[in-house]
N, C-alpha and C. Protein backbone atom coordinates (compact mmCIF):
# COMPACT_ATOMS: atom_id res chain seq x y z
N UNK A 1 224.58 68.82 297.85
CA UNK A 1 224.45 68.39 296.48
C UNK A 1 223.41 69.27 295.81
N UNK A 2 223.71 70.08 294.53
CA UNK A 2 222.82 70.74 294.44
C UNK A 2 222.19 70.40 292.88
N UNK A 3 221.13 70.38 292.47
CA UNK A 3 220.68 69.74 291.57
C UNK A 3 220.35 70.86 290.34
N UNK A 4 220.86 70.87 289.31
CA UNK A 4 220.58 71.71 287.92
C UNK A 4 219.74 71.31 286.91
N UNK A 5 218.84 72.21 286.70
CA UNK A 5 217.84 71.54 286.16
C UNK A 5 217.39 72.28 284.28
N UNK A 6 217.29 71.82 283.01
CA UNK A 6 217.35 72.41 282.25
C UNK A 6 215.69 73.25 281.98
N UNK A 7 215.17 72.74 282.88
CA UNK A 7 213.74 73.64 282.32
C UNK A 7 213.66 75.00 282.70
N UNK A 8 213.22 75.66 281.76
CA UNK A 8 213.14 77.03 281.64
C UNK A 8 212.10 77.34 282.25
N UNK A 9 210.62 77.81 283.58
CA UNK A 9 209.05 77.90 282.97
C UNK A 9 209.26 78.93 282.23
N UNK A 10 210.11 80.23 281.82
CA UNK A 10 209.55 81.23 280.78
C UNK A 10 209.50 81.01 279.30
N UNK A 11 210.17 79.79 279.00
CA UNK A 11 209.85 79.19 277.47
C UNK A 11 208.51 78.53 277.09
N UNK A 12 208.54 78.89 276.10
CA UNK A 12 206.88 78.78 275.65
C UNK A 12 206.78 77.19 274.94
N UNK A 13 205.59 76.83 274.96
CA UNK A 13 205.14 75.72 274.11
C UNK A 13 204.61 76.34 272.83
N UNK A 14 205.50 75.37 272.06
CA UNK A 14 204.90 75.99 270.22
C UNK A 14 203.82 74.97 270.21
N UNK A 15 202.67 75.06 269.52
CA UNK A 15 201.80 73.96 269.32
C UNK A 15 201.18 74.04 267.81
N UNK A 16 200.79 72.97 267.57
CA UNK A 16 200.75 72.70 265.94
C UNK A 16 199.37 73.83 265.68
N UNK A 17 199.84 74.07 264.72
CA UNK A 17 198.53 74.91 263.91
C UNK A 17 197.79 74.14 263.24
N UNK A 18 196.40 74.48 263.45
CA UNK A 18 195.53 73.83 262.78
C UNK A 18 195.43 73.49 261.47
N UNK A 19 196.02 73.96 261.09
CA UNK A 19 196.10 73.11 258.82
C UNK A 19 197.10 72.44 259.63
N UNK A 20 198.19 72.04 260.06
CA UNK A 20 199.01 70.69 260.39
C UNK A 20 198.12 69.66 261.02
N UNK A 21 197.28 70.16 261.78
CA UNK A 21 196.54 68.97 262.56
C UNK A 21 195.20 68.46 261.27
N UNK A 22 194.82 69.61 260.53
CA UNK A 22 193.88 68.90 259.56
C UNK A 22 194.80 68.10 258.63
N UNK A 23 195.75 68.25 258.26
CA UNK A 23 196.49 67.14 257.20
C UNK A 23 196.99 66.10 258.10
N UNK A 24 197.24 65.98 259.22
CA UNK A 24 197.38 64.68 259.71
C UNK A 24 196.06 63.66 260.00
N UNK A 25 195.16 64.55 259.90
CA UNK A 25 194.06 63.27 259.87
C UNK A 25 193.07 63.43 258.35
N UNK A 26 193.87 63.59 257.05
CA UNK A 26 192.94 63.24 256.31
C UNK A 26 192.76 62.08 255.56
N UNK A 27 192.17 61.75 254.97
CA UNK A 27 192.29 60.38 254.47
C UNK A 27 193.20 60.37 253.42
N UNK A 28 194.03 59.09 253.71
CA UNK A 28 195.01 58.62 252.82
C UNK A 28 194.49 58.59 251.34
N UNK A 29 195.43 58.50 250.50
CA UNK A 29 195.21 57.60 248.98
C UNK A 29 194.92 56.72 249.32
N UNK A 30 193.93 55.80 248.19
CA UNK A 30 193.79 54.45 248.70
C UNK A 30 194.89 53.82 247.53
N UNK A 31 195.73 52.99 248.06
CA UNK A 31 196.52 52.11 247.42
C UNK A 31 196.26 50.72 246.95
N UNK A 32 194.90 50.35 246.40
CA UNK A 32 194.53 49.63 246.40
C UNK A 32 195.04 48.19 245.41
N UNK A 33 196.06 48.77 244.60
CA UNK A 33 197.05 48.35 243.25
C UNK A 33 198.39 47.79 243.72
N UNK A 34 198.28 48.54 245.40
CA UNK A 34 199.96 47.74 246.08
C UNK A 34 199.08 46.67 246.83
N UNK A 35 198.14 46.58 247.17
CA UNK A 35 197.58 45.57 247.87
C UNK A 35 196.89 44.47 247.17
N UNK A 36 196.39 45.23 245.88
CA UNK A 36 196.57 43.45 245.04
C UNK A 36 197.52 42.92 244.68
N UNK A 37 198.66 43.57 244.25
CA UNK A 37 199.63 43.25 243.75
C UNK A 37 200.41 42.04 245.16
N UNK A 38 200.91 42.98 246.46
CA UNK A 38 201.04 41.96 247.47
C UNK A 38 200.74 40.69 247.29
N UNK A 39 199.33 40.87 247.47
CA UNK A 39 197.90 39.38 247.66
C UNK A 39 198.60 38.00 246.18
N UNK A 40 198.82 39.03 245.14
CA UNK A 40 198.85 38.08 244.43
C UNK A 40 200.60 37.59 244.17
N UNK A 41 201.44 38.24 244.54
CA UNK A 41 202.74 37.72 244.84
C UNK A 41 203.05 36.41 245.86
N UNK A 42 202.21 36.63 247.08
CA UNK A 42 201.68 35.83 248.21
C UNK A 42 201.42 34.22 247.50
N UNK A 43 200.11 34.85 246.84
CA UNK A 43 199.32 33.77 246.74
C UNK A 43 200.33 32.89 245.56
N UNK A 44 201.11 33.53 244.28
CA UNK A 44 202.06 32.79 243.19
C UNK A 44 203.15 32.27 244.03
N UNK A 45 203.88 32.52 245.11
CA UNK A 45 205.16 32.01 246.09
C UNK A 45 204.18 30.75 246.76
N UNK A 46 203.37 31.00 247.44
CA UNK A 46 202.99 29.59 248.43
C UNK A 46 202.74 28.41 246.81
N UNK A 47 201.46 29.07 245.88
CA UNK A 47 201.36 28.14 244.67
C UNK A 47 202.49 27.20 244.09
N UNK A 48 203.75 28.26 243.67
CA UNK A 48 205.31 27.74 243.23
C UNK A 48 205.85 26.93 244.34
N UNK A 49 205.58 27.03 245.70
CA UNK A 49 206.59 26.28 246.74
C UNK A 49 205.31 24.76 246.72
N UNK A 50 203.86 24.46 246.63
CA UNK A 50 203.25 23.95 246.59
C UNK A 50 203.33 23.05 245.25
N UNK A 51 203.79 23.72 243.84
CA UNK A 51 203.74 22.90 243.12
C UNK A 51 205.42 22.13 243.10
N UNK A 52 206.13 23.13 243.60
CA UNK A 52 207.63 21.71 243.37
C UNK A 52 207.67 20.72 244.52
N UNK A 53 207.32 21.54 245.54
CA UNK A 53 207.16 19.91 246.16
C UNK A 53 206.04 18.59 246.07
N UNK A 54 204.90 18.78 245.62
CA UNK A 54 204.83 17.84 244.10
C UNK A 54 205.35 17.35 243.49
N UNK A 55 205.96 17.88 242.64
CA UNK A 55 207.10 17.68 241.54
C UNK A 55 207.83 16.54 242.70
N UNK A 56 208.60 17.03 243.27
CA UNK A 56 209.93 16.27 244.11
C UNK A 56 208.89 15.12 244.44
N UNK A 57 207.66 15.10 244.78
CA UNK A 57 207.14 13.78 245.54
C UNK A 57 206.57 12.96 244.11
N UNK A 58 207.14 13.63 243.27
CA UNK A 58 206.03 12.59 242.13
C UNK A 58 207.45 11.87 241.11
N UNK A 59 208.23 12.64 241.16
CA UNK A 59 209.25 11.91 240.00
C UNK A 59 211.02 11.67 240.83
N UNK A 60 211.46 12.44 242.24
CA UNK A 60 212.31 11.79 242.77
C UNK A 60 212.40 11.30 244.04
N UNK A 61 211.18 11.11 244.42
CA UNK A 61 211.17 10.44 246.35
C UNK A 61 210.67 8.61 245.72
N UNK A 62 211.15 7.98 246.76
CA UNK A 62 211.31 7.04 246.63
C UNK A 62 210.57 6.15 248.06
N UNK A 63 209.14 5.87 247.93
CA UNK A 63 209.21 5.07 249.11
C UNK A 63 209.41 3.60 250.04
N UNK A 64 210.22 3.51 248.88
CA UNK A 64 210.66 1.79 249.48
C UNK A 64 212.25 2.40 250.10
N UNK A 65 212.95 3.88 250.39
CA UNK A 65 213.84 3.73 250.63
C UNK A 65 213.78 4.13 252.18
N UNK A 66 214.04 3.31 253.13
CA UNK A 66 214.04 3.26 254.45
C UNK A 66 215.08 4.36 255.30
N UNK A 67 215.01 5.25 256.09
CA UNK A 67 215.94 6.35 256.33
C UNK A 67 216.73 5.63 257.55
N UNK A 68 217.97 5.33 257.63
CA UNK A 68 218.84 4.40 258.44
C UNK A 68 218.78 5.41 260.05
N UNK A 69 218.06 4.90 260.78
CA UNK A 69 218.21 6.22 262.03
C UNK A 69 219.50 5.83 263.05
N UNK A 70 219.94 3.99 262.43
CA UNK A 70 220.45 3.89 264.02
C UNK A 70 221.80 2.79 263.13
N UNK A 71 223.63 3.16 263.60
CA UNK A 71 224.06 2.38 262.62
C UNK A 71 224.58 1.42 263.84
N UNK A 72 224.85 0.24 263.09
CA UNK A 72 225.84 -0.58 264.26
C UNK A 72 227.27 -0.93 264.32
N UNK A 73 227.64 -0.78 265.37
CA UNK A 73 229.00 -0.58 265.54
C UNK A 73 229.46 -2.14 266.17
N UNK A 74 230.44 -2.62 265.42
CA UNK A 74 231.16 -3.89 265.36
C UNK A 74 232.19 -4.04 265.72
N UNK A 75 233.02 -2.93 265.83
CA UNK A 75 234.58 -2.59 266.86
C UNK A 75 234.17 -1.75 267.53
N UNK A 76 234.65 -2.45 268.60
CA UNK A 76 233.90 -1.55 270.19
C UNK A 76 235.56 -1.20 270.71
N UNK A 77 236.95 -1.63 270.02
CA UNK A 77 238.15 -1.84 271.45
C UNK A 77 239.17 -1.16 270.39
């Protein structure tokens, strides 16, 4: 069984040049206008889901209405 192998050793390694390696570590933009913006989308969705269910508990829940968990059955045959 003879085994084929694709590595070359006479092919070379290319390696990054240094202006590629300085632009991968410089500091970002700061985006600081997508991250309030986020924060405050966040914070108006939980507010809106917080104020209708309010709403629903203040003008259509009902607590004298008992939730039936168990029914009874009167023809058994």
């Amino acid at each position: 069984m003879s085994y084929k192998s694709n590595y070359n050793p006479e092919e070379k390694i290319i390696l990054a040049r240094d202006d590629a390696k300085d632009r991968l570590y410089e500091p970002k933009p700061n985006k600081k206008a997508i991250r309030i913006l986020t924060v405050a989308a966040y914070v108006l969705c939980v507010s809106l889901a917080a104020i209708m269910l309010s709403l629903y508990y203040i003008f259509l829940w009902d607590p004298s209405i008992k939730p039936s968990m168990y029914t009874k059955v009167t023809n058994c045959g």
